[in-house]
Every structure is written in C-alpha cells, then in structure tokens.
Protein backbone atom coordinates (compact mmCIF):
# COMPACT_ATOMS: atom_id res chain seq x y z
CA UNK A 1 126.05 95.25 120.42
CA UNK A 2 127.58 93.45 123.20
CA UNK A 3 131.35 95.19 122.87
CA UNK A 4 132.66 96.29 126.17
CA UNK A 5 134.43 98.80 124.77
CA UNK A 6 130.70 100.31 123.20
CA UNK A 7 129.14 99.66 126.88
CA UNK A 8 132.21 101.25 128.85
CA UNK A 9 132.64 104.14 126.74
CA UNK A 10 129.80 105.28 125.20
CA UNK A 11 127.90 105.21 121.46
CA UNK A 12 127.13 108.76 119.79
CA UNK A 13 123.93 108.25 117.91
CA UNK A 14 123.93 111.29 115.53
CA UNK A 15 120.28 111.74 114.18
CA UNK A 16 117.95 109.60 115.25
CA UNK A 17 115.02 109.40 112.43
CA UNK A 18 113.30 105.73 111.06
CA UNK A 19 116.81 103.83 110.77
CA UNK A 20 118.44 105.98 113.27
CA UNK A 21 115.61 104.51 115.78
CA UNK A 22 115.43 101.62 114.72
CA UNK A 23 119.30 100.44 115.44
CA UNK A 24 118.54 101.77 118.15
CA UNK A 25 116.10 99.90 119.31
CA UNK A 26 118.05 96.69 118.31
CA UNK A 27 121.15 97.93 120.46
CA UNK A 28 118.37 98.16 123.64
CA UNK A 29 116.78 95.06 122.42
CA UNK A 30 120.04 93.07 122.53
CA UNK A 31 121.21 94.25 125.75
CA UNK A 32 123.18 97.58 125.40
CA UNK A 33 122.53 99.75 128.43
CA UNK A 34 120.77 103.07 127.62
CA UNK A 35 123.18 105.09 129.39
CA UNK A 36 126.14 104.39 127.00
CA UNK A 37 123.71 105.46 124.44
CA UNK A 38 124.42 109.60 123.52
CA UNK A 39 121.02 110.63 121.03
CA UNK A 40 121.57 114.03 119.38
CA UNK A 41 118.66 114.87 117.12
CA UNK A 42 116.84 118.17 116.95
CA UNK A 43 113.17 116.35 117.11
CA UNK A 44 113.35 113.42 119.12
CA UNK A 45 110.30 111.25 119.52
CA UNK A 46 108.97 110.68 122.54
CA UNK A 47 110.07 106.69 122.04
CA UNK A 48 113.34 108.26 122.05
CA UNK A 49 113.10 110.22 125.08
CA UNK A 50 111.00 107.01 126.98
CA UNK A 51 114.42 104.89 126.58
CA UNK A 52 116.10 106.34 128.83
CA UNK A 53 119.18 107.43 126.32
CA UNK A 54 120.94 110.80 126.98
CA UNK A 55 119.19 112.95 124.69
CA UNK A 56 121.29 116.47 123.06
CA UNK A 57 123.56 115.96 126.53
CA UNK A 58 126.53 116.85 126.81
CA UNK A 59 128.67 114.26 124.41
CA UNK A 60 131.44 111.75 126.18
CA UNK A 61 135.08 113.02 124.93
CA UNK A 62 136.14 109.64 124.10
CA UNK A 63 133.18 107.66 122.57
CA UNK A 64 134.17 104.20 120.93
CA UNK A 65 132.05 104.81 117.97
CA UNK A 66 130.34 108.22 116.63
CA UNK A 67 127.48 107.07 113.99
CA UNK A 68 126.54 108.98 111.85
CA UNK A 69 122.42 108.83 110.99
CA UNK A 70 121.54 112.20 109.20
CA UNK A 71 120.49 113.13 105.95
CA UNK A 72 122.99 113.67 103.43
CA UNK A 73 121.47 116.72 102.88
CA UNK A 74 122.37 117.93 106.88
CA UNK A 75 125.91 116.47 106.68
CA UNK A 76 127.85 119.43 106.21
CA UNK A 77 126.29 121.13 109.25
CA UNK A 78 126.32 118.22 111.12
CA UNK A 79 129.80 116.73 110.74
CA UNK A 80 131.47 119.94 112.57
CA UNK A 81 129.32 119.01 115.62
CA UNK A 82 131.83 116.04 116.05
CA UNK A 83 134.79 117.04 114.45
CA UNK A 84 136.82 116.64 117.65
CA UNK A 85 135.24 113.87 119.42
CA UNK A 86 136.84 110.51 120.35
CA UNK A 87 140.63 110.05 120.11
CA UNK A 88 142.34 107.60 117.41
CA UNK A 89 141.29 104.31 118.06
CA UNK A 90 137.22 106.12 117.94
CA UNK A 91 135.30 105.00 114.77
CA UNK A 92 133.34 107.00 112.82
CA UNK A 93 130.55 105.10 111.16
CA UNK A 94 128.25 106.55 108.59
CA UNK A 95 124.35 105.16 106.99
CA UNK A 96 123.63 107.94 105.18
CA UNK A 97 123.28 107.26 101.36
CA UNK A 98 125.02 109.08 98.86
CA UNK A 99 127.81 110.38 100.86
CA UNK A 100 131.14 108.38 99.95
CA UNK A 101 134.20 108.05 102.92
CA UNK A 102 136.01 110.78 101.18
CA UNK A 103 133.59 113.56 102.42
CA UNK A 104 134.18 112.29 106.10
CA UNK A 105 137.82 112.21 105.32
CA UNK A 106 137.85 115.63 104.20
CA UNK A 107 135.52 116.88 107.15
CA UNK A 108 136.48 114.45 110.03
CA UNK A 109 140.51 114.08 109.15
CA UNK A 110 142.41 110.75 109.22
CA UNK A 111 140.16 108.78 111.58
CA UNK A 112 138.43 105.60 111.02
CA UNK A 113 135.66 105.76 108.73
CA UNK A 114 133.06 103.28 107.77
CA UNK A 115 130.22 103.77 105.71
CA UNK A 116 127.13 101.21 106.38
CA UNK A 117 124.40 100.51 104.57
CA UNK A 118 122.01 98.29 107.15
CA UNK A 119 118.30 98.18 107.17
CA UNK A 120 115.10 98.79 109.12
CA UNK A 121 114.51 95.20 109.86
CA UNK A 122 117.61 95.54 112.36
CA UNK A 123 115.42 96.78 114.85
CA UNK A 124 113.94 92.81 115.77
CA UNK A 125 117.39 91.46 115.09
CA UNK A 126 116.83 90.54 111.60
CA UNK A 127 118.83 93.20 109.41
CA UNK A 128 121.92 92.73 107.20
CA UNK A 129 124.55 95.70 106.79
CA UNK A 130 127.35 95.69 104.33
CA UNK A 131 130.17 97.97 104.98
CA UNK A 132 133.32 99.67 103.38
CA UNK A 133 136.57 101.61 105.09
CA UNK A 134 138.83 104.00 104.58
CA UNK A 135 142.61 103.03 104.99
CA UNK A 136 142.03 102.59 108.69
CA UNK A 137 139.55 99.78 108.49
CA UNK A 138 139.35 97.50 106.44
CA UNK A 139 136.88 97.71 103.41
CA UNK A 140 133.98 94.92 102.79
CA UNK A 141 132.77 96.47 99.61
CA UNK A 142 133.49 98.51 96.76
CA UNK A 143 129.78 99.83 95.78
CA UNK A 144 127.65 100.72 98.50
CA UNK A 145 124.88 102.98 96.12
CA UNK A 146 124.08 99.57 94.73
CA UNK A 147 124.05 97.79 98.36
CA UNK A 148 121.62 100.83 98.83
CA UNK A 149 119.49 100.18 96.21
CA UNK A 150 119.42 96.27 96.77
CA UNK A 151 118.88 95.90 100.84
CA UNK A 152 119.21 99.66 102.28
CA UNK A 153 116.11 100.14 100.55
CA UNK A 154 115.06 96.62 99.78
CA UNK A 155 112.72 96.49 102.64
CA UNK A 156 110.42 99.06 101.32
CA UNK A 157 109.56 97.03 97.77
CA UNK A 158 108.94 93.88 100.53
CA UNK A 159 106.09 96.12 101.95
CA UNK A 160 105.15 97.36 99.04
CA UNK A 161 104.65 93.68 97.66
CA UNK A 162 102.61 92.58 100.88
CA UNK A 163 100.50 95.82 100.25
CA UNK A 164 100.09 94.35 96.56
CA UNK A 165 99.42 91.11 97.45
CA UNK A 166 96.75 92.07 100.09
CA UNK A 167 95.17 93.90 97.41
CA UNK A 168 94.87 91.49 95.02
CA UNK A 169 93.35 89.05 97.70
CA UNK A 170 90.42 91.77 98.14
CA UNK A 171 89.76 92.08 94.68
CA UNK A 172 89.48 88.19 94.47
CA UNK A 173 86.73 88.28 97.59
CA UNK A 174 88.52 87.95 100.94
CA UNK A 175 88.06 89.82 103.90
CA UNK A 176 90.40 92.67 104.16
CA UNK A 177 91.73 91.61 107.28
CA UNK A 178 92.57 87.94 106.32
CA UNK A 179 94.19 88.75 103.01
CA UNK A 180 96.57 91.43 104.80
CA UNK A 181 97.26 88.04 106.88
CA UNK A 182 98.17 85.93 104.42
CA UNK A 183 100.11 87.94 102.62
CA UNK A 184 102.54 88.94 105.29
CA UNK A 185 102.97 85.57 106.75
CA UNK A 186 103.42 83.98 103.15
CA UNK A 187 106.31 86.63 102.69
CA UNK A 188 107.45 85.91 106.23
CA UNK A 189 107.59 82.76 105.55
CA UNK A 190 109.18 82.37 102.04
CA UNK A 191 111.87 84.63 103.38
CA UNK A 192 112.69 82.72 106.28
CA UNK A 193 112.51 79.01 104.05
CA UNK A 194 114.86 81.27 101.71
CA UNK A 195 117.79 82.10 104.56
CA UNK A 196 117.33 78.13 106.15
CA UNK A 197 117.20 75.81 102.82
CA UNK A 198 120.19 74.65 101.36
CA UNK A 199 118.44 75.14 97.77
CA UNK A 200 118.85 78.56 95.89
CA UNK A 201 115.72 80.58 95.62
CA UNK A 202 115.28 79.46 91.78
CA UNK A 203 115.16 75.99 93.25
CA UNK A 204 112.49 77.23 95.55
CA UNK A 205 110.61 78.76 93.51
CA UNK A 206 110.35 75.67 90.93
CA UNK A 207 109.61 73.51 94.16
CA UNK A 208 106.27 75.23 94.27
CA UNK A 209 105.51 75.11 91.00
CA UNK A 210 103.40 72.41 89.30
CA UNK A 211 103.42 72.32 85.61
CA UNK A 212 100.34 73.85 84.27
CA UNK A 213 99.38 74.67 87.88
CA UNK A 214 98.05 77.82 89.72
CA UNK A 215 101.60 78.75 90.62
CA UNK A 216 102.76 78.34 87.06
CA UNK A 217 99.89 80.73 85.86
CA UNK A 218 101.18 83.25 88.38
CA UNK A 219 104.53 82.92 87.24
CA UNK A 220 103.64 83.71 84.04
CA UNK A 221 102.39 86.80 84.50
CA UNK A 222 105.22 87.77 87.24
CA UNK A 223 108.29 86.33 85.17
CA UNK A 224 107.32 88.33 81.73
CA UNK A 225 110.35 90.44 80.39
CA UNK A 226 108.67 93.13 79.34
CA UNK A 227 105.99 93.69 82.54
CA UNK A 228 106.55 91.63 85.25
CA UNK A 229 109.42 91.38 88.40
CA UNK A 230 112.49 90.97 86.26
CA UNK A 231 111.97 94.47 84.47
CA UNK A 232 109.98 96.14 87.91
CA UNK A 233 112.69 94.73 90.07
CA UNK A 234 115.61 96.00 87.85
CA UNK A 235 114.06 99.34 86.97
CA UNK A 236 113.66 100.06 91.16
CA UNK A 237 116.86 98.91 92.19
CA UNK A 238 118.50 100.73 89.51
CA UNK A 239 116.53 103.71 90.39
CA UNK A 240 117.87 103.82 94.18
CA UNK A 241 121.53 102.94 92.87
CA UNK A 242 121.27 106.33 90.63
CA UNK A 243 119.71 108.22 93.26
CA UNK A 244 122.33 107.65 96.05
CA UNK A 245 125.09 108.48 93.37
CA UNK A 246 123.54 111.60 92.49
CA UNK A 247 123.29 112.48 96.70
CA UNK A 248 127.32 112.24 96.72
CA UNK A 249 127.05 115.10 93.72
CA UNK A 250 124.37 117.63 95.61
C-alpha cells in the first residue's frame, strides 16, 4: 500500500466490519498515512475512530480506488452512495462474496471493476488475495466463489483446527493453557515450513511420518475417506463455494 497515487489521492474504505478493518489495519501497518484513508460505515469501532482515518466525512471527488467492504446483502443501497465518485482512471474494487462484476457494472457503469477475495490474515502482512476484472482490468481468475470457499474463508477452518487440536490436548491431560500453545505454534509453524520448503506439502507430511509411528496412527484416523480431512475438508469448502453462488442469486 505504498502507491503514490493511493497516498496523494485518497482510498474510500466502504464498510469497515472484520475484513474491512483488518486491510485496514495492514494499509496503517505498512505505512499508508491515515489521512488518505476515507472510512464510511454506519457503526464504526472505536479502533476505527482511534486511527485517525476520516470517518463518514465528506468523500474526496477523485479517489484512486473506492473499495467496496459491505455485505452483499447492503450492496444495492450502498453502491448509489458512490455512483459518481472518482473519474476514469478510479478503480472500483469489491470483497464482498457472492456479488459477481456484472452487478457493479450494472450499478457503477463502465469503470474499472475488480472483485477480491483476500483474507483476515492481511492485517499482519500475511494474507493472499486473488482477483478478477471487468474489461478494464485485467482478470486473474475465472471463479472467485471457489477462491472464497478455499482462502476467503480458509482462515476460519485454521482456527477452528487449533480450537480442535487444543481440545484434544486437554482431553489427553495437559494444562489448558499449554495445549492452546502448542497447537497454535505447531500450525504456525507447519504453515510457515509449508510457504519456505521447496517440497510439496504431501512431501511434508510423509517427512514426519515414521512407519508404524505416532504420526502414522494419526494419519490414519485424519486421512480416512469416509470420516476424516479429505471428506470434512471437501464437504466445507464446497459448502462456502455454494453459499457465495447462491449470494449473487438473493
């Protein structure tokens, strides 16, 4: 977020919920200056207003980009807000799930329109965002519901397996506190050995694994068809995928 263009004429934030916040703290974190930042949200937190952001202010005429962080559900009374902001070379970027370019098209006119699909761990720098254009960009992907279901909400089944694995660790006698520890620095860990090592994660994985070993019993258990992460994993992500098709339909 270093673009002098960004820092000399403004970013609209539009809603400013969990991802909306935390971009934004990754813009402040990485050196943006808080007064090219424009918030409007009807509820701002008081993070929000501590930042030193304008906050439902009057918007800059000529932003560089306008994004887009509301529900899908709120689009269609949002989007007239900033119909006329920004002249041509302004881009209009969108995170919210379900709701394909064509809607901005239809409610913005022939601007250009990305939609995003980033994540919450882009507030310490460590997020990933895939994104597609309209005929004025130029597009990165065709299916962004399943880049939703994969990484938009991929973060949550992380937490949800730290939660799990904490759990566990009770049940088999540690302290609350130190299982909770172990479990997010092992996934901490695994994740960051995944993104440096030249190895794919199957590699990994069988790196760890000594036949008829503790890991191997694990593995088991987690690799089973019918009950373990193959099934879970596919069921969830498909879930997601569905459900940010059936937002572009409501």
């Amino acid at each position: 977020m270093k673009d002098s263009r960004i820092a000399a004429r403004g970013i609209v934030l539009l809603g400013c919920g969990k991802m909306g916040s935390a971009m934004l703290r990754g813009w402040l974190g990485q050196g943006l200056p808080a007064g090219a930042v424009w918030v409007v949200d009807p509820a701002p937190s008081d993070w929000v207003m501590s930042t030193g952001v304008h906050v439902n202010a009057d918007l800059p005429v000529d932003p560089a980009v306008v994004l887009i962080a509301v529900k899908p559900q709120m689009m269609a009374q949002a989007l007239p807000n900033i119909a006329d902001l920004g002249k041509d070379d302004t881009v209009f970027v969108s995170i919210a799930a379900g709701t394909p370019v064509s809607a901005f098209e239809r409610a913005l006119g022939v601007r250009a329109i990305v939609r995003a699909m980033p994540n919450t761990p882009g507030a310490i720098g460590q997020g990933i965002t895939a994104i597609c254009a309209n005929a004025a960009g130029a597009p990165f992907l065709d299916d962004a519901d399943a880049v939703t279901g994969v990484s938009g909400s991929g973060p949550a089944y992380v937490f949800h397996l730290i939660e799990t694995m904490a759990a566990a660790g009770v049940a088999q006698g540690l302290p609350e506190g130190l299982a909770l520890q172990l479990a997010k620095a092992t996934v901490a860990g695994a994740g960051a050995l995944a993104m440096a090592a030249e190895e794919s994660p199957g590699q990994l994985r069988q790196n760890v694994t000594s036949p008829n070993g503790t890991t191997q019993a694990a593995l088991e258990v987690l690799m089973d068809e019918a009950r373990g992460f193959p099934a879970l994993v596919g069921d969830a992500v498909a879930a997601a995928t569905d459900r940010s098709r059936e937002l572009a339909r409501e």
